[in-house]
C-alpha atoms as a PDB file:
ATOM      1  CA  UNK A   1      -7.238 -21.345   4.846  1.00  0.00           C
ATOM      2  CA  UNK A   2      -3.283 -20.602   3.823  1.00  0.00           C
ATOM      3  CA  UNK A   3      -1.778 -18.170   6.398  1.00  0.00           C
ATOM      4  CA  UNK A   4      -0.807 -15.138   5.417  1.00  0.00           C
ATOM      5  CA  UNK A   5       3.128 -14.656   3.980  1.00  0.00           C
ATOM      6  CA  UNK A   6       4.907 -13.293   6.911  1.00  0.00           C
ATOM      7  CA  UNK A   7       6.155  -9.970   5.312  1.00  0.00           C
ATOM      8  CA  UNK A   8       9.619  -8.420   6.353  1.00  0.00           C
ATOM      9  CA  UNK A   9       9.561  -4.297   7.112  1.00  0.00           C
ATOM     10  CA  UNK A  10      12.179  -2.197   7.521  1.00  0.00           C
ATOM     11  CA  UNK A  11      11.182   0.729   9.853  1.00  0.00           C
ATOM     12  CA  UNK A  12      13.427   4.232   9.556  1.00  0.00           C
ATOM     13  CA  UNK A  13      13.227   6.651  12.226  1.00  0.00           C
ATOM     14  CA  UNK A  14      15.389   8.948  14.127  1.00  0.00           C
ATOM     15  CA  UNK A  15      12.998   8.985  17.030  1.00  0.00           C
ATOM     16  CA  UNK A  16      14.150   6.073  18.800  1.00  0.00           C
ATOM     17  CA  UNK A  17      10.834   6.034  21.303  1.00  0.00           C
ATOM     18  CA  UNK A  18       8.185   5.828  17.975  1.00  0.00           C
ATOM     19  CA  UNK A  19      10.474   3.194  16.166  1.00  0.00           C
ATOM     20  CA  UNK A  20      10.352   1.058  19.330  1.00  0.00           C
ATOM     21  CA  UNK A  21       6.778   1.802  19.132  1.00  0.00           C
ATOM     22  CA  UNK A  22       6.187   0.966  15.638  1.00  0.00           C
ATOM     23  CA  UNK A  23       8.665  -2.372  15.730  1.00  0.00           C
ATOM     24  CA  UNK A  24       6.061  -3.470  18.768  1.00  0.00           C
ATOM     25  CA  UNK A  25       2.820  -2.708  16.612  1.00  0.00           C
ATOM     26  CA  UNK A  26       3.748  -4.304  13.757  1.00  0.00           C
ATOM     27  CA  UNK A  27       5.256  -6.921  15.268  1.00  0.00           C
ATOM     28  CA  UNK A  28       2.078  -7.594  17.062  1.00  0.00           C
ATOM     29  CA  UNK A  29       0.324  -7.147  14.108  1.00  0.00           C
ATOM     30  CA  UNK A  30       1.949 -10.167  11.906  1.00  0.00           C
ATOM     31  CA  UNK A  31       4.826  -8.843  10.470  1.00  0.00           C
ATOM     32  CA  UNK A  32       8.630  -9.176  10.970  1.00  0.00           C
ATOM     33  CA  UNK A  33      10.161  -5.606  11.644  1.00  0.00           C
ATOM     34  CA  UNK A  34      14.105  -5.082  11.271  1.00  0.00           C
ATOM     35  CA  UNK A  35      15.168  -0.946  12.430  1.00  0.00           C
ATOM     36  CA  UNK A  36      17.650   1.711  11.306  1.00  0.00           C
ATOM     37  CA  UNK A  37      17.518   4.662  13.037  1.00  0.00           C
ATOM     38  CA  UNK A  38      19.147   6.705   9.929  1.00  0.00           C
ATOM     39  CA  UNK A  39      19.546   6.242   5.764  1.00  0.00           C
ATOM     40  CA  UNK A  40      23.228   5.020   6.251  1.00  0.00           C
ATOM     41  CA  UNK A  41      22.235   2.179   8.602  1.00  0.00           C
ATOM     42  CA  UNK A  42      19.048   1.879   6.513  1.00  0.00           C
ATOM     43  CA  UNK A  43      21.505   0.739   3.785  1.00  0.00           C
ATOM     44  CA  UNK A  44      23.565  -1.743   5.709  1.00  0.00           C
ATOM     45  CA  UNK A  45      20.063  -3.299   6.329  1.00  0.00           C
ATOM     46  CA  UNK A  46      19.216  -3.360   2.926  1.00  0.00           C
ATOM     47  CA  UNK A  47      22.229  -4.767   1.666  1.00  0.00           C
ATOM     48  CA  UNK A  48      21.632  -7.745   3.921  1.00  0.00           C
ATOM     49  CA  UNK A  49      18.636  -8.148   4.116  1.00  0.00           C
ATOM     50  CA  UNK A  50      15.666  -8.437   0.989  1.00  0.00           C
ATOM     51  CA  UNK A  51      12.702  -6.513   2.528  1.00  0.00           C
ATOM     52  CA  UNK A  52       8.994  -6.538   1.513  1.00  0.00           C
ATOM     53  CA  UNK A  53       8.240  -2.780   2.514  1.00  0.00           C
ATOM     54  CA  UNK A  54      10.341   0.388   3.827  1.00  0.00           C
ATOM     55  CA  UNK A  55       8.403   2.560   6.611  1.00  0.00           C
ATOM     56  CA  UNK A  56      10.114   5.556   6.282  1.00  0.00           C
ATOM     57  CA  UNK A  57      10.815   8.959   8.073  1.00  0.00           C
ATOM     58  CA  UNK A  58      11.314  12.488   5.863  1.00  0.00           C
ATOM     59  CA  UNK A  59      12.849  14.282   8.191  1.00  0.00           C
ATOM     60  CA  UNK A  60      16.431  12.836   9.593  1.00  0.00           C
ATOM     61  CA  UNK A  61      19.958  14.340  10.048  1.00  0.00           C
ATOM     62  CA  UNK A  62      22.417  13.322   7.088  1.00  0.00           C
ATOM     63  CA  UNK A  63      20.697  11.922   4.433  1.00  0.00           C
ATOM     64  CA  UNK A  64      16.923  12.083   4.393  1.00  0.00           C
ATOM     65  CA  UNK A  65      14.285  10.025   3.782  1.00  0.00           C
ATOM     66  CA  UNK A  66      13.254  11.623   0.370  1.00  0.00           C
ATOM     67  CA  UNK A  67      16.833  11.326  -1.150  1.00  0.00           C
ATOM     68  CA  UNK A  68      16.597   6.824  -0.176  1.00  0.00           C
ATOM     69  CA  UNK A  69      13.285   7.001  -1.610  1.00  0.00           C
ATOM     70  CA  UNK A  70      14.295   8.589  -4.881  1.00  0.00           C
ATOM     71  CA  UNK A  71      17.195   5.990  -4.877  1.00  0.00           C
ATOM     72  CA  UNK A  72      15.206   2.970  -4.472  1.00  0.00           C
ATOM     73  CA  UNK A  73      12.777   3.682  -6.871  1.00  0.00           C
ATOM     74  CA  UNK A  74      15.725   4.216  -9.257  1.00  0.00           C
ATOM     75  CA  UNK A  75      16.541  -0.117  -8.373  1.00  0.00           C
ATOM     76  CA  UNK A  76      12.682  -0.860  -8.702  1.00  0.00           C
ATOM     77  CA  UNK A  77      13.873  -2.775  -5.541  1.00  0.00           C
ATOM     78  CA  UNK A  78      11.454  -2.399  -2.795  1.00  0.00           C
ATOM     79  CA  UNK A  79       8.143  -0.577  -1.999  1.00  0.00           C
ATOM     80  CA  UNK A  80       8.297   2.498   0.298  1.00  0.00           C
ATOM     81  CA  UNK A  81       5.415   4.539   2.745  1.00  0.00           C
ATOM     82  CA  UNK A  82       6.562   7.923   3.383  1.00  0.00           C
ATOM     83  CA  UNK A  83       5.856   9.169   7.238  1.00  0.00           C
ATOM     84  CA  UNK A  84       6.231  13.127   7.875  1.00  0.00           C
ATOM     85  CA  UNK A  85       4.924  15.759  10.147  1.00  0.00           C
ATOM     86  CA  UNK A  86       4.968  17.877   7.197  1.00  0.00           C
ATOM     87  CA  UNK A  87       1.488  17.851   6.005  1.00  0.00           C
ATOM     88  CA  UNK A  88       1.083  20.342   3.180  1.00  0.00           C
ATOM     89  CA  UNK A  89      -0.193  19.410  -0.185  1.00  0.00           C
ATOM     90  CA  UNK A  90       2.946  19.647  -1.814  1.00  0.00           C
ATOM     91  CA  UNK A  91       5.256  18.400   0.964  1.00  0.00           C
ATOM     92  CA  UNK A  92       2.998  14.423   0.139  1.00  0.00           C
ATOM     93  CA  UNK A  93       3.101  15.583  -3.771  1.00  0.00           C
ATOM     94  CA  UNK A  94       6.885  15.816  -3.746  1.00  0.00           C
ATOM     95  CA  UNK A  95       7.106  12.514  -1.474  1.00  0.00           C
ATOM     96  CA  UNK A  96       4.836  10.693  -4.371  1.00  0.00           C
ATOM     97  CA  UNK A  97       7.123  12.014  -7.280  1.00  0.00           C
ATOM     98  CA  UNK A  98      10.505  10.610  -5.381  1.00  0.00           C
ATOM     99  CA  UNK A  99       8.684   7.068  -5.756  1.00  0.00           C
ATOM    100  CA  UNK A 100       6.719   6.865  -2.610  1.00  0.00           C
ATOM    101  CA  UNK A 101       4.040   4.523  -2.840  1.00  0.00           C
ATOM    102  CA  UNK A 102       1.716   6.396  -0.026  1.00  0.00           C
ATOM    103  CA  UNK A 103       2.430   8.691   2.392  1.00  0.00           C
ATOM    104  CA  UNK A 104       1.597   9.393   6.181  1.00  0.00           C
ATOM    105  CA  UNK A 105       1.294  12.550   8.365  1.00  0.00           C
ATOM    106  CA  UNK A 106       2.273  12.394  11.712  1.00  0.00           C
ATOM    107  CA  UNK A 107       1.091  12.027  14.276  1.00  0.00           C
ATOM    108  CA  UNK A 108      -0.972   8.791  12.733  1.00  0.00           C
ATOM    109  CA  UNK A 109      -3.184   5.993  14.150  1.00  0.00           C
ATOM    110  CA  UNK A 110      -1.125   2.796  14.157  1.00  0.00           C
ATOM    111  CA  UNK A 111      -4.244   0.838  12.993  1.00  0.00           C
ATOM    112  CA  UNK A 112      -4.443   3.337  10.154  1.00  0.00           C
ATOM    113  CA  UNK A 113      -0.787   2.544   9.128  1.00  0.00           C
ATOM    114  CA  UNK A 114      -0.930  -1.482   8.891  1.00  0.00           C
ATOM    115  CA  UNK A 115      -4.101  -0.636   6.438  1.00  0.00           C
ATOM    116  CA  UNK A 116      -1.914   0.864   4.406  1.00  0.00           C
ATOM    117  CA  UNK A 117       1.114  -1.210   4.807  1.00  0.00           C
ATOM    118  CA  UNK A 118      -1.083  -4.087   3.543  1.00  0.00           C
ATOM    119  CA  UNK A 119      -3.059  -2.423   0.340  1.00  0.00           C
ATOM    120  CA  UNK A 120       0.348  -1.397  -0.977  1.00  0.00           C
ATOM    121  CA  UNK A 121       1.504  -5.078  -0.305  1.00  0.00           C
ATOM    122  CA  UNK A 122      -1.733  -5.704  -2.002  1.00  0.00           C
ATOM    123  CA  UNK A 123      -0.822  -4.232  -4.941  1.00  0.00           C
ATOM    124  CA  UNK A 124       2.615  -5.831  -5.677  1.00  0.00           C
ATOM    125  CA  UNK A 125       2.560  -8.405  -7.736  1.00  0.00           C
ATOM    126  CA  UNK A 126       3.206 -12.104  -6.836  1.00  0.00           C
ATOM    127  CA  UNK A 127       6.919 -12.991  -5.794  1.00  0.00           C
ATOM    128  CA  UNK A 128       8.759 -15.369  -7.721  1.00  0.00           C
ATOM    129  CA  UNK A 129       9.415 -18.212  -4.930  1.00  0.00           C
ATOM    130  CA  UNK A 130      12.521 -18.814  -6.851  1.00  0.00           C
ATOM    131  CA  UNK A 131      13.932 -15.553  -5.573  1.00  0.00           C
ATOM    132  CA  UNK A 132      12.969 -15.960  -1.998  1.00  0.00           C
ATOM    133  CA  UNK A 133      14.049 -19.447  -1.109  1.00  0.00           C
ATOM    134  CA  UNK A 134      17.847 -20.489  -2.113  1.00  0.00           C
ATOM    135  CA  UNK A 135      18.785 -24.569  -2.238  1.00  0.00           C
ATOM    136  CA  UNK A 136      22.088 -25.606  -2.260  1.00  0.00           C
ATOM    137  CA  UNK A 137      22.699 -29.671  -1.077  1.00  0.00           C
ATOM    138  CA  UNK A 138      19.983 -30.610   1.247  1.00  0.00           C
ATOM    139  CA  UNK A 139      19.864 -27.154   2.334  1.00  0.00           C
ATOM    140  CA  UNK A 140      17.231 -23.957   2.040  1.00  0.00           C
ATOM    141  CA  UNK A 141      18.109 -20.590   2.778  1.00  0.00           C
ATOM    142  CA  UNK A 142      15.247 -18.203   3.018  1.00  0.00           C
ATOM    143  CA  UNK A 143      16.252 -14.967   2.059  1.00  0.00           C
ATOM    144  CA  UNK A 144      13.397 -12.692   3.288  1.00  0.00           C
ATOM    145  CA  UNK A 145      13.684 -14.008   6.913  1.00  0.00           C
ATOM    146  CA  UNK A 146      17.159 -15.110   6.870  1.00  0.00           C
ATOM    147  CA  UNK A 147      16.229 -18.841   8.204  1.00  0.00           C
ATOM    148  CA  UNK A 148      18.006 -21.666   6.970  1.00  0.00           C
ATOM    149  CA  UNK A 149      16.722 -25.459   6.759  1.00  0.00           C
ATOM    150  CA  UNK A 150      18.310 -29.063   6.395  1.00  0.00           C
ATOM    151  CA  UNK A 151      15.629 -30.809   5.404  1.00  0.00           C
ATOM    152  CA  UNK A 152      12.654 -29.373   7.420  1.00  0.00           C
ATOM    153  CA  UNK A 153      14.767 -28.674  10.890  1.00  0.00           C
ATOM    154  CA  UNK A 154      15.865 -25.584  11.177  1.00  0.00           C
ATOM    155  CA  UNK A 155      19.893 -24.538  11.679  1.00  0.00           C
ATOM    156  CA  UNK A 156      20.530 -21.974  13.933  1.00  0.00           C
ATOM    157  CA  UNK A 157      22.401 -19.508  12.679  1.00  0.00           C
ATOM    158  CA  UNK A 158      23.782 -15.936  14.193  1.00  0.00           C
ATOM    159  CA  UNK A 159      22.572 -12.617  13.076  1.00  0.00           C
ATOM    160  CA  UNK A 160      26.035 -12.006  11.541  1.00  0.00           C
ATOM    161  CA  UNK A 161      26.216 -15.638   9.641  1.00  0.00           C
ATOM    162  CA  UNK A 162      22.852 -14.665   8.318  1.00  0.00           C
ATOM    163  CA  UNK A 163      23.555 -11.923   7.072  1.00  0.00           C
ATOM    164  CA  UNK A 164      26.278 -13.025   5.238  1.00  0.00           C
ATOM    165  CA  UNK A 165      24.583 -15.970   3.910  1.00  0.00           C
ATOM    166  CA  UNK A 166      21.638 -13.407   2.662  1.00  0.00           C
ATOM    167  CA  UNK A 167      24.477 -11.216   0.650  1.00  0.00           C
ATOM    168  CA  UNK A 168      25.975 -14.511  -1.118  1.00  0.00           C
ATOM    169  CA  UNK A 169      22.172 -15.689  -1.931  1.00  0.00           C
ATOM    170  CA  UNK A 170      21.170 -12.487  -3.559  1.00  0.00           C
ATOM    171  CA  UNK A 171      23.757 -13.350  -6.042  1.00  0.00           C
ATOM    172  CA  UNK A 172      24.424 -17.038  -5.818  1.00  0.00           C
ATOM    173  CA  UNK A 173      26.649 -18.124  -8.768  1.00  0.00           C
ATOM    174  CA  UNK A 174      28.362 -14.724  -8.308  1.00  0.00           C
ATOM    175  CA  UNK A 175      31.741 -14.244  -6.577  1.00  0.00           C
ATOM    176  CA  UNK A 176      31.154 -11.353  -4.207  1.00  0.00           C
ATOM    177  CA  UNK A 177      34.223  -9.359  -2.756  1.00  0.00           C
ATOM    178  CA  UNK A 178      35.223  -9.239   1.131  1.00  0.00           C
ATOM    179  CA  UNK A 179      34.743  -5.298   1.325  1.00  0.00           C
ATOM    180  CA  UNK A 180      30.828  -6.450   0.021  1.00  0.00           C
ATOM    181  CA  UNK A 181      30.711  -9.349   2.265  1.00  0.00           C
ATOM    182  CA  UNK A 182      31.962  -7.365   5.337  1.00  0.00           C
ATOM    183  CA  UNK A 183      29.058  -4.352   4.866  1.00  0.00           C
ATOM    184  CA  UNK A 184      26.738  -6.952   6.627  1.00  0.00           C
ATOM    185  CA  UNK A 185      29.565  -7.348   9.791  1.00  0.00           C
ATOM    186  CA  UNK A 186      29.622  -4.014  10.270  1.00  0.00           C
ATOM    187  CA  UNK A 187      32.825  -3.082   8.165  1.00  0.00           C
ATOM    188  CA  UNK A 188      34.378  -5.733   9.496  1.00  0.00           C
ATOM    189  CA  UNK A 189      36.402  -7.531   6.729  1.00  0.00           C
ATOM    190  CA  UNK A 190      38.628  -9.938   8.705  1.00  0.00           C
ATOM    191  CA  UNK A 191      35.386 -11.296  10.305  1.00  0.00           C
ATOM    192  CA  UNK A 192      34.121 -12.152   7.252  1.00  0.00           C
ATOM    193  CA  UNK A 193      36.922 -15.160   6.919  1.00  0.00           C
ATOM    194  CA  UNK A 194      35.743 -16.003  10.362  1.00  0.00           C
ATOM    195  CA  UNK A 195      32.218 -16.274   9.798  1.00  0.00           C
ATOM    196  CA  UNK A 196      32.586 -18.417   6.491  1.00  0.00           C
ATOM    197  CA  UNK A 197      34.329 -20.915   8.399  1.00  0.00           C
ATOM    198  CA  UNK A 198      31.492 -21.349  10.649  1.00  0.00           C
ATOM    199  CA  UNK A 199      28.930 -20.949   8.268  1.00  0.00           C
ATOM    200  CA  UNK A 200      31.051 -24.232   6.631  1.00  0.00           C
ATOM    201  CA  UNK A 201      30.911 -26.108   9.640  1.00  0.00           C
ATOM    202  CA  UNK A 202      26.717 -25.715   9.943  1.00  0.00           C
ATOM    203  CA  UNK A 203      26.544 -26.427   5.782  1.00  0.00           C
ATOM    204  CA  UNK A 204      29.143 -28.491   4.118  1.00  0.00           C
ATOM    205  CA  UNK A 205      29.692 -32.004   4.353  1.00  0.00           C
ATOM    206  CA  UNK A 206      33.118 -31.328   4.198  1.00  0.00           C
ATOM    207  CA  UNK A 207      34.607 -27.913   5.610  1.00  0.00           C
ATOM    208  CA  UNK A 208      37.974 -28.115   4.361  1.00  0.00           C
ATOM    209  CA  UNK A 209      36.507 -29.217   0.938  1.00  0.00           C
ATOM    210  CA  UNK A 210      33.668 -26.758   0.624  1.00  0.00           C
ATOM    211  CA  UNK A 211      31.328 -27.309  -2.571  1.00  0.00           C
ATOM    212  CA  UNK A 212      28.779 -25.125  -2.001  1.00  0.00           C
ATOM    213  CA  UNK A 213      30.247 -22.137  -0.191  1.00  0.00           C
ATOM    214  CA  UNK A 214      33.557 -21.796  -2.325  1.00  0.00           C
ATOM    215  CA  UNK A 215      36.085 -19.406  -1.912  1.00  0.00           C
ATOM    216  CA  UNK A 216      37.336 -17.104  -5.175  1.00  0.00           C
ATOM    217  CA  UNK A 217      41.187 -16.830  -5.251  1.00  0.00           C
ATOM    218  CA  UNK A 218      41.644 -13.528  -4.789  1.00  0.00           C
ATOM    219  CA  UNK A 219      37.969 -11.661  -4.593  1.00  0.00           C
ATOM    220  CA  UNK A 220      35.775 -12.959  -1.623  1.00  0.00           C
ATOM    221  CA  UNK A 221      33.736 -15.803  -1.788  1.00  0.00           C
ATOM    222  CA  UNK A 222      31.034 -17.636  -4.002  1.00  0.00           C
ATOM    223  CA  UNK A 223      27.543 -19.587  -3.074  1.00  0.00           C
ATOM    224  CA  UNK A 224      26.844 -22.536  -5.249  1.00  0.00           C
ATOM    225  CA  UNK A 225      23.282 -22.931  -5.536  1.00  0.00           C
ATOM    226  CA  UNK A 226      21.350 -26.045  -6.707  1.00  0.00           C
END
């Protein structure tokens, strides 16, 4: 029998002891779990990384979780389950007409939430492979777990080339600015020249001649896929 996909969640909680919790259980139960403990660093994540599902909290100071809900749904990007310990009628209504898929009441049994993590993965259609895996040379970049591969060995890479990797994949072909590249380092937009030259060193053939990762006179940087 084919194993399952291994499915990437982002969990979004401002109670750090239940989203240590939660990344545990679902790790445990098969998935790969990636945190933000607020909607701004919810959106670093998602700029970085290309998630299957969003476990999300309401109820959080700054932006909630209703407003990043509504906003996603605008994309069509990724599939979200609403948690809350509001539990009236209208409190999961309004959730559901923001462009929650389902929605949760705390407190909740964990086994209860994987259940419904899965049926709404369930219900998503099938993923164009084309959109997860990236090949450029003899290399493969997967951009759901951010793991590259030279044949079938896998490079190590650090969470911050990664990252940066998964931005220029998402739009391979595309020159993508510094001030874009850098949301993945933190802000950091002299690191991203930094990390590009290592990220060079673990893929070209040629660093100082670079023909996949190329560099755009002026904007940021471009990936070169096959």
């Amino acid at each position: 029998m084919a194993s399952e996909p291994e499915y990437h969640l982002l969990v979004v909680d401002d109670d750090a002891r239940l989203r240590e919790l939660l990344r545990r259980y679902l790790s445990d139960s098969g998935f790969r779990v990636t945190t933000a403990a607020d909607v701004s660093e919810a959106r670093l994540q998602l700029t970085t990384f290309a998630f299957d599902l969003v476990v999300l909290d309401v109820m959080m100071p700054g932006e909630s979780g209703l407003e990043l809900t509504s906003a996603l749904h605008g994309e069509g990007r990724v599939p979200v389950l609403l948690l809350t310990a509001m539990a009236e009628p209208e409190d999961r209504v309004n959730g559901l007409e923001q462009g929650a898929d389902d929605y949760l009441s705390k407190p909740f049994e964990p086994r209860e939430l994987v259940l419904r993590i899965r049926n709404i993965l369930q219900r998503r259609p099938a993923a164009d492979a084309g959109a997860r895996d990236i090949r450029f040379g003899g290399c493969r970049f997967d951009v759901i777990r951010g793991e590259l591969y030279r044949g079938g060995d896998l490079v190590h890479l650090t969470a911050a080339e990664a990252g940066l990797l998964a931005v220029l994949a998402q739009k391979a072909g595309q020159a993508v600015s510094r001030e874009e590249l850098s949301v993945s380092l933190s802000g950091n937009v002299r690191n991203v020249d930094v990390q590009m030259t290592r990220l060079r060193r673990k893929i070209e053939r040629d660093p100082r001649f670079p023909r996949y990762l190329q560099t755009v006179r002026g904007t940021g940087y471009s990936l070169k896929a096959d």
